[in-house]
N, C-alpha and C. Protein backbone atom coordinates (compact mmCIF):
# COMPACT_ATOMS: atom_id res chain seq x y z
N UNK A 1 8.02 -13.76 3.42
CA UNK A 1 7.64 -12.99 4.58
C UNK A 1 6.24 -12.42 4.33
N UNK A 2 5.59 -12.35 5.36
CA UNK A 2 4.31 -11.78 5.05
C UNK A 2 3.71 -10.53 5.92
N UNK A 3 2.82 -10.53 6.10
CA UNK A 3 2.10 -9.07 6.91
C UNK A 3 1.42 -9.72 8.08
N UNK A 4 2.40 -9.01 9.35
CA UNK A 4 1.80 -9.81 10.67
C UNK A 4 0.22 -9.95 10.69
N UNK A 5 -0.11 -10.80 11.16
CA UNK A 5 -1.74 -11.43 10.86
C UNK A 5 -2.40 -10.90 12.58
N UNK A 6 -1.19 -10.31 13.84
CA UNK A 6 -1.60 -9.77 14.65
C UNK A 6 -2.31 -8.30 14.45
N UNK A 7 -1.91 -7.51 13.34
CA UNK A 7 -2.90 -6.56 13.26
C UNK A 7 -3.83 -6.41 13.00
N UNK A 8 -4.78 -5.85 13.27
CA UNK A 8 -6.07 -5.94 12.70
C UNK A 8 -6.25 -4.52 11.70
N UNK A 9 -7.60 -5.27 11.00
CA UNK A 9 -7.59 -4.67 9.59
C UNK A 9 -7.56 -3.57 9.94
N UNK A 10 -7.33 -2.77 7.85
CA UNK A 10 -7.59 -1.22 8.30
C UNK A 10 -8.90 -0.85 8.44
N UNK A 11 -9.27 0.65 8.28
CA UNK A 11 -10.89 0.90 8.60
C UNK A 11 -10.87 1.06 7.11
N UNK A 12 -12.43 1.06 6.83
CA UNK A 12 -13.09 1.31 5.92
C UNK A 12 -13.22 2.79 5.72
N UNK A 13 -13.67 3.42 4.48
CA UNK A 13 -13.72 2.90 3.35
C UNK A 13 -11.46 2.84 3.10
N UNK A 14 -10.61 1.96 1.86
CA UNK A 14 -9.52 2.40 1.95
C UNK A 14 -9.31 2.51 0.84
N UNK A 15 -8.58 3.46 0.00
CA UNK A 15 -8.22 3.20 -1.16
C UNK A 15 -7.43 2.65 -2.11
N UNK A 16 -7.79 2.62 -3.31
CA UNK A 16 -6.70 1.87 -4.34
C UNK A 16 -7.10 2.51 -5.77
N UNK A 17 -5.50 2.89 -5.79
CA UNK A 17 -4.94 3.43 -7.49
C UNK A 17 -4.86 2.28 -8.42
N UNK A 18 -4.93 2.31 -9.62
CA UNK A 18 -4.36 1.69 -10.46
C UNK A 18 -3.50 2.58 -11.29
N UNK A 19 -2.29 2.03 -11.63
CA UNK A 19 -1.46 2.63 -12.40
C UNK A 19 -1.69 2.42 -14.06
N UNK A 20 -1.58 3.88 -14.68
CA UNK A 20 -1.88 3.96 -15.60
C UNK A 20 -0.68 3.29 -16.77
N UNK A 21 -1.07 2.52 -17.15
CA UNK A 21 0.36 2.04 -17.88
C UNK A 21 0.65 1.52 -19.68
N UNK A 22 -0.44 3.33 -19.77
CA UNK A 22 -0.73 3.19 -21.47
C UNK A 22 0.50 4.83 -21.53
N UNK A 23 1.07 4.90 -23.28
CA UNK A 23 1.83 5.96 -23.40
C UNK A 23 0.38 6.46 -24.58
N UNK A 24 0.68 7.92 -24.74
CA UNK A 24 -0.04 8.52 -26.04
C UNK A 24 0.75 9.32 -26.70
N UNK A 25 0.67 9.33 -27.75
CA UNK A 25 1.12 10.36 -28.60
C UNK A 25 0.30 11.12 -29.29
N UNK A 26 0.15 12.47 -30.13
CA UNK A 26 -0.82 13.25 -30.63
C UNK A 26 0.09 13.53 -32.02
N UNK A 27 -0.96 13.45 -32.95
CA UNK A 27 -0.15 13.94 -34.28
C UNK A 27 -0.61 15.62 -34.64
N UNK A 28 0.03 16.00 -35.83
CA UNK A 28 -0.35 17.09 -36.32
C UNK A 28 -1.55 17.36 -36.39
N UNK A 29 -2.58 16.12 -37.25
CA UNK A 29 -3.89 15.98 -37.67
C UNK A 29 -4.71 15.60 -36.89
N UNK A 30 -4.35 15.59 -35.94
CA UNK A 30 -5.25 15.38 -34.75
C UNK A 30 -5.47 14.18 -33.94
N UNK A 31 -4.66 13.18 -34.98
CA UNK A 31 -5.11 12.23 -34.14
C UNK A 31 -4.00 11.60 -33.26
N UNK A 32 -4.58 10.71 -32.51
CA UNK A 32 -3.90 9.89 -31.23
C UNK A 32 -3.61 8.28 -31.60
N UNK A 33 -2.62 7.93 -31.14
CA UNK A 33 -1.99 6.78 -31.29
C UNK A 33 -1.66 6.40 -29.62
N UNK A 34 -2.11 5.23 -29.36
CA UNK A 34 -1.90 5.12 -27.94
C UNK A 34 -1.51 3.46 -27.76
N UNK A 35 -0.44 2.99 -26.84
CA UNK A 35 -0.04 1.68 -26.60
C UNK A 35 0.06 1.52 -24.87
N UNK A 36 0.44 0.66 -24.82
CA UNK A 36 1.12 0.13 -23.26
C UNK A 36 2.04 -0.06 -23.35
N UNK A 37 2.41 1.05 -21.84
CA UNK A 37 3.99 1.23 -21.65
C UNK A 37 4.79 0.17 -20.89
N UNK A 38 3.98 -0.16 -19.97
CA UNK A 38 4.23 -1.49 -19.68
C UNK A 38 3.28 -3.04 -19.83
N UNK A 39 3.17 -3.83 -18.97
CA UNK A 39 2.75 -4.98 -19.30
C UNK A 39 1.74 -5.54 -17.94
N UNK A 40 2.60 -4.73 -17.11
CA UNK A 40 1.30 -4.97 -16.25
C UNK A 40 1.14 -3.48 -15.06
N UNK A 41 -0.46 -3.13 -14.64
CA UNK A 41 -0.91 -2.08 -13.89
C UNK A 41 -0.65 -2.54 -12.53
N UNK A 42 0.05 -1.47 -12.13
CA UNK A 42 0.07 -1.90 -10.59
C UNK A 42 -0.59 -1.58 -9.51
N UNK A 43 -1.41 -2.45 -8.67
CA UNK A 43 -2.44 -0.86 -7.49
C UNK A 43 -0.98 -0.60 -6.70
N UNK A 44 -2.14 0.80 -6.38
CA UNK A 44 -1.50 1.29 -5.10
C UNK A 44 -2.46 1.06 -3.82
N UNK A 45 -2.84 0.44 -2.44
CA UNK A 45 -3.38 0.87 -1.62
C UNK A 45 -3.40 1.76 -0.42
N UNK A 46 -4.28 2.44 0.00
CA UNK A 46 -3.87 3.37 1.16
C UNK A 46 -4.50 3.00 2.45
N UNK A 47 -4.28 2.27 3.38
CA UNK A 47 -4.72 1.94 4.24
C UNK A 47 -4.46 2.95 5.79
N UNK A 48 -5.19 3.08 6.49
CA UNK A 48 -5.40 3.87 7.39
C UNK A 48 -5.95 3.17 8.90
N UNK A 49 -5.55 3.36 9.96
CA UNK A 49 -5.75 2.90 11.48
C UNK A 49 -5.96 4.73 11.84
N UNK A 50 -7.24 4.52 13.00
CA UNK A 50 -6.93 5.43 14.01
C UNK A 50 -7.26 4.78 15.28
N UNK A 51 -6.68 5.30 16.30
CA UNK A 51 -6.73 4.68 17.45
C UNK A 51 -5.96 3.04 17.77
N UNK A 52 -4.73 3.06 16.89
CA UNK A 52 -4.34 1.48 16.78
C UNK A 52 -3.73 0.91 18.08
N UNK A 53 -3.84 0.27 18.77
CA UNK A 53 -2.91 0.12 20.08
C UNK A 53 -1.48 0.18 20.20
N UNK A 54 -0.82 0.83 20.89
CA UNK A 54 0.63 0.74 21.28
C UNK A 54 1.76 -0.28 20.61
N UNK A 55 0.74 -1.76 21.34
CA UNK A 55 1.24 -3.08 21.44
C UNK A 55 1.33 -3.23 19.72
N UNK A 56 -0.24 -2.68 18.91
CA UNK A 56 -0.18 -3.07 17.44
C UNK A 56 0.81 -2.29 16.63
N UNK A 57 0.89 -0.81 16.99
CA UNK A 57 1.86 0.04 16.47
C UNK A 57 3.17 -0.79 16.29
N UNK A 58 3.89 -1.15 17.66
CA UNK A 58 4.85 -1.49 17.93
C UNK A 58 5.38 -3.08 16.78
N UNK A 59 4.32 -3.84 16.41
CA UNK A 59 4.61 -4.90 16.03
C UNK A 59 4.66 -4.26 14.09
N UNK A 60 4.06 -3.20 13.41
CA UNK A 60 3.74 -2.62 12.54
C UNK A 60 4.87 -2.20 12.11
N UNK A 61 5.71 -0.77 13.38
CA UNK A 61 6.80 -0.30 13.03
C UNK A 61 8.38 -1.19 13.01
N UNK A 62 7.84 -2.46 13.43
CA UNK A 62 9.41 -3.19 13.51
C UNK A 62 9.42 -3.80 12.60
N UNK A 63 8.10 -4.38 11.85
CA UNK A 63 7.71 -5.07 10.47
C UNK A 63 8.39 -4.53 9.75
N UNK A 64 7.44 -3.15 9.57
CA UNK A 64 7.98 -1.89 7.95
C UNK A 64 9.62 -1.80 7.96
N UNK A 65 10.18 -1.31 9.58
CA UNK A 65 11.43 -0.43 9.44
C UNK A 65 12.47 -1.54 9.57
N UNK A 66 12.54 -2.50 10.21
CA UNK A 66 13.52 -4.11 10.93
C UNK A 66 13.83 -4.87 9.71
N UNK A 67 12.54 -5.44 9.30
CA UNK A 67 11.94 -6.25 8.52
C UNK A 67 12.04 -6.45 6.91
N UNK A 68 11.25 -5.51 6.52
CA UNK A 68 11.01 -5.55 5.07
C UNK A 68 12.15 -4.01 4.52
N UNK A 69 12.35 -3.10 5.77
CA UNK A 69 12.76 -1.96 5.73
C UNK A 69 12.33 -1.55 4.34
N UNK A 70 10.87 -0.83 4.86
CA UNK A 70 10.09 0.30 3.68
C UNK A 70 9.86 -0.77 2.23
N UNK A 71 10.62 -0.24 1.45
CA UNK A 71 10.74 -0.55 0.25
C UNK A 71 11.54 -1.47 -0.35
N UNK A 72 12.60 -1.79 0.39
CA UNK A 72 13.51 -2.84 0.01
C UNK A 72 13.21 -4.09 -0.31
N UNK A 73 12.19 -4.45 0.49
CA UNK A 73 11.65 -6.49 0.40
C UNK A 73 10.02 -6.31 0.12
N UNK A 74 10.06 -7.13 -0.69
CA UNK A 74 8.52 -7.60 -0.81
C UNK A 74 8.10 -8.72 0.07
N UNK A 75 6.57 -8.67 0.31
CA UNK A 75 5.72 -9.27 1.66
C UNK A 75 4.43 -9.52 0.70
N UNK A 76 3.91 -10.48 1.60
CA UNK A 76 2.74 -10.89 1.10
C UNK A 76 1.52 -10.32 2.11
N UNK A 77 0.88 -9.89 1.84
CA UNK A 77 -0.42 -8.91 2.18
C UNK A 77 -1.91 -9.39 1.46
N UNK A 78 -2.72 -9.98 2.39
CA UNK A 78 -4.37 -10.13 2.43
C UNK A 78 -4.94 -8.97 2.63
N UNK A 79 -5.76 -8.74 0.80
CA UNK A 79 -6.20 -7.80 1.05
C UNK A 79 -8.01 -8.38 1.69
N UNK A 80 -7.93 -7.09 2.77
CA UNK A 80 -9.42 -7.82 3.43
C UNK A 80 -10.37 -7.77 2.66
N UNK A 81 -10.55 -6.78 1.92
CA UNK A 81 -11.70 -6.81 0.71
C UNK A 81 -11.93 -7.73 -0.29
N UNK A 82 -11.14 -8.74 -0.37
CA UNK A 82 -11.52 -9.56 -1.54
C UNK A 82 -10.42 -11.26 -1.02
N UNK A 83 -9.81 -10.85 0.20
CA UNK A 83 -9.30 -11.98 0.26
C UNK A 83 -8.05 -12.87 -0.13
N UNK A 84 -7.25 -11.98 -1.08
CA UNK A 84 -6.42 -12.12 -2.12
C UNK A 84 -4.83 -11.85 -1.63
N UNK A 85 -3.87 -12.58 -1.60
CA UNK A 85 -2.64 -12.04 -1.14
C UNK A 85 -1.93 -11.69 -2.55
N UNK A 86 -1.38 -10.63 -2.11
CA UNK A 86 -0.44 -9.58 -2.77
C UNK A 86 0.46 -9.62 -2.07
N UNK A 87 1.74 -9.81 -3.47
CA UNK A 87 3.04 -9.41 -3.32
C UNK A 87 3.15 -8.23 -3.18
N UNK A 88 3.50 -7.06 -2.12
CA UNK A 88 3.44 -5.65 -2.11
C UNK A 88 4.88 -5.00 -1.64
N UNK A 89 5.37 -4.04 -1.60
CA UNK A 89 5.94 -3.68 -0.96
C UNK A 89 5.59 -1.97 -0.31
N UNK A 90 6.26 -1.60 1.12
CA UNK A 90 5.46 -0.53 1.36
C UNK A 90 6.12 0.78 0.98
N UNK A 91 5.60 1.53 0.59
CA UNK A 91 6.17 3.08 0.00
C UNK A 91 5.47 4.00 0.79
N UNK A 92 5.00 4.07 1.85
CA UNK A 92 4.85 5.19 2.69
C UNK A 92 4.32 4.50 4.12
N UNK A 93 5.06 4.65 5.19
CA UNK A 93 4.55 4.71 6.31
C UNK A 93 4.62 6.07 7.21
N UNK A 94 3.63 6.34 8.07
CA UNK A 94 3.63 7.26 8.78
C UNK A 94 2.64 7.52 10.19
N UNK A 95 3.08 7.75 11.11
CA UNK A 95 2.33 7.04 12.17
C UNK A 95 2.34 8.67 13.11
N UNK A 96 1.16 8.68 13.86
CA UNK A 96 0.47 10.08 14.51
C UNK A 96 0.28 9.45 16.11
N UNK A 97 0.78 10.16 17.26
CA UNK A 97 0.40 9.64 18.35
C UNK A 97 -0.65 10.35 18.42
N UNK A 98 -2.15 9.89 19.00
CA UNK A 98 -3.13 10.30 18.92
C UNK A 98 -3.50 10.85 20.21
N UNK A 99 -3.84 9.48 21.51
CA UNK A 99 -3.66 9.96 22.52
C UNK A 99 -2.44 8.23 23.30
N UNK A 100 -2.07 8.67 24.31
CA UNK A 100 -1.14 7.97 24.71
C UNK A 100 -1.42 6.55 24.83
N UNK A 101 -0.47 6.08 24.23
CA UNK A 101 -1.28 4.32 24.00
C UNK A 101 -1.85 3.94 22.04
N UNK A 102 -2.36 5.14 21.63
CA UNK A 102 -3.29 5.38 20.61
C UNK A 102 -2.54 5.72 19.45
N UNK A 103 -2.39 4.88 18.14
CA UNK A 103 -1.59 5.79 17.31
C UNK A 103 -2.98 6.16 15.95
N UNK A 104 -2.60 7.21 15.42
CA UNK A 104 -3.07 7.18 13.50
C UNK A 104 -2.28 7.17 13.04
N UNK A 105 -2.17 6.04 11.78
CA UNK A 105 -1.21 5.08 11.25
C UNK A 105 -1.87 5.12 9.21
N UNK A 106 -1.43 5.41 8.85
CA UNK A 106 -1.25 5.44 7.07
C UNK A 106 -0.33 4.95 6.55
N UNK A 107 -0.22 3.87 5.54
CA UNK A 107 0.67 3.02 5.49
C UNK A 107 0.04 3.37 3.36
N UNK A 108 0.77 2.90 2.46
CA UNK A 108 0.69 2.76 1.35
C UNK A 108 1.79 1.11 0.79
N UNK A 109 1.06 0.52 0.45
CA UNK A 109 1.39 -0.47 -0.64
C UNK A 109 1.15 -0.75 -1.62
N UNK A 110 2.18 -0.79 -2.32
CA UNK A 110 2.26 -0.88 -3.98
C UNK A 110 2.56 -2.17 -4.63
N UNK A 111 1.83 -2.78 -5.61
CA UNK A 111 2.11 -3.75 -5.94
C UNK A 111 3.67 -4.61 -6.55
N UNK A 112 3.95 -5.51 -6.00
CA UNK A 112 5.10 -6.09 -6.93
C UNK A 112 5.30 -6.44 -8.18
């Protein structure tokens, strides 16, 4: 399953975490010993719409909530910045009626 290709992108600028995925420890003497806790970093992105249309909302919220419902299924997602599909799944949606017709829309995906 993938990420309807009817929406259009988010706006610029959007962000992305990388997950930190080293442990540390501190000794008596001062010093630090540090490894990886896991094996691989995962982003997070935060993508953002304002003013998204009704029609786009509507195809967005049946995706996230119908569909993949939130967090449960992973989707494949082009990120527009580089072109690249990601296995993601979404961990935050949240949608603002702006003016009627109009939504602001924040969505977060996290890597698989």
């Amino acid at each position: 399953m993938n990420f309807p290709t009817s929406i259009p992108n988010p706006e610029y600028p959007f962000k992305v975490e990388h997950e930190d995925n080293s442990i540390t420890s501190k000794f008596e003497d001062g010093t630090v010993q540090s490894r990886m806790k896991f094996t691989k970093s995962r982003k997070t992105w935060t993508l953002k719409w304002s003013g998204l249309k009704q029609n786009h909302y509507n195809t967005l919220e049946n995706f996230i909530v119908n569909q993949v419902h939130h967090q449960a299924a992973i989707f494949g997602w082009t990120n527009p910045a580089d072109n690249v599909m990601y296995q993601v799944r979404c961990i935050k949606f949240e949608g603002e009626l702006q003016f009627i017709d109009y939504w602001n829309v924040e969505l977060q995906f996290q890597e698989a």
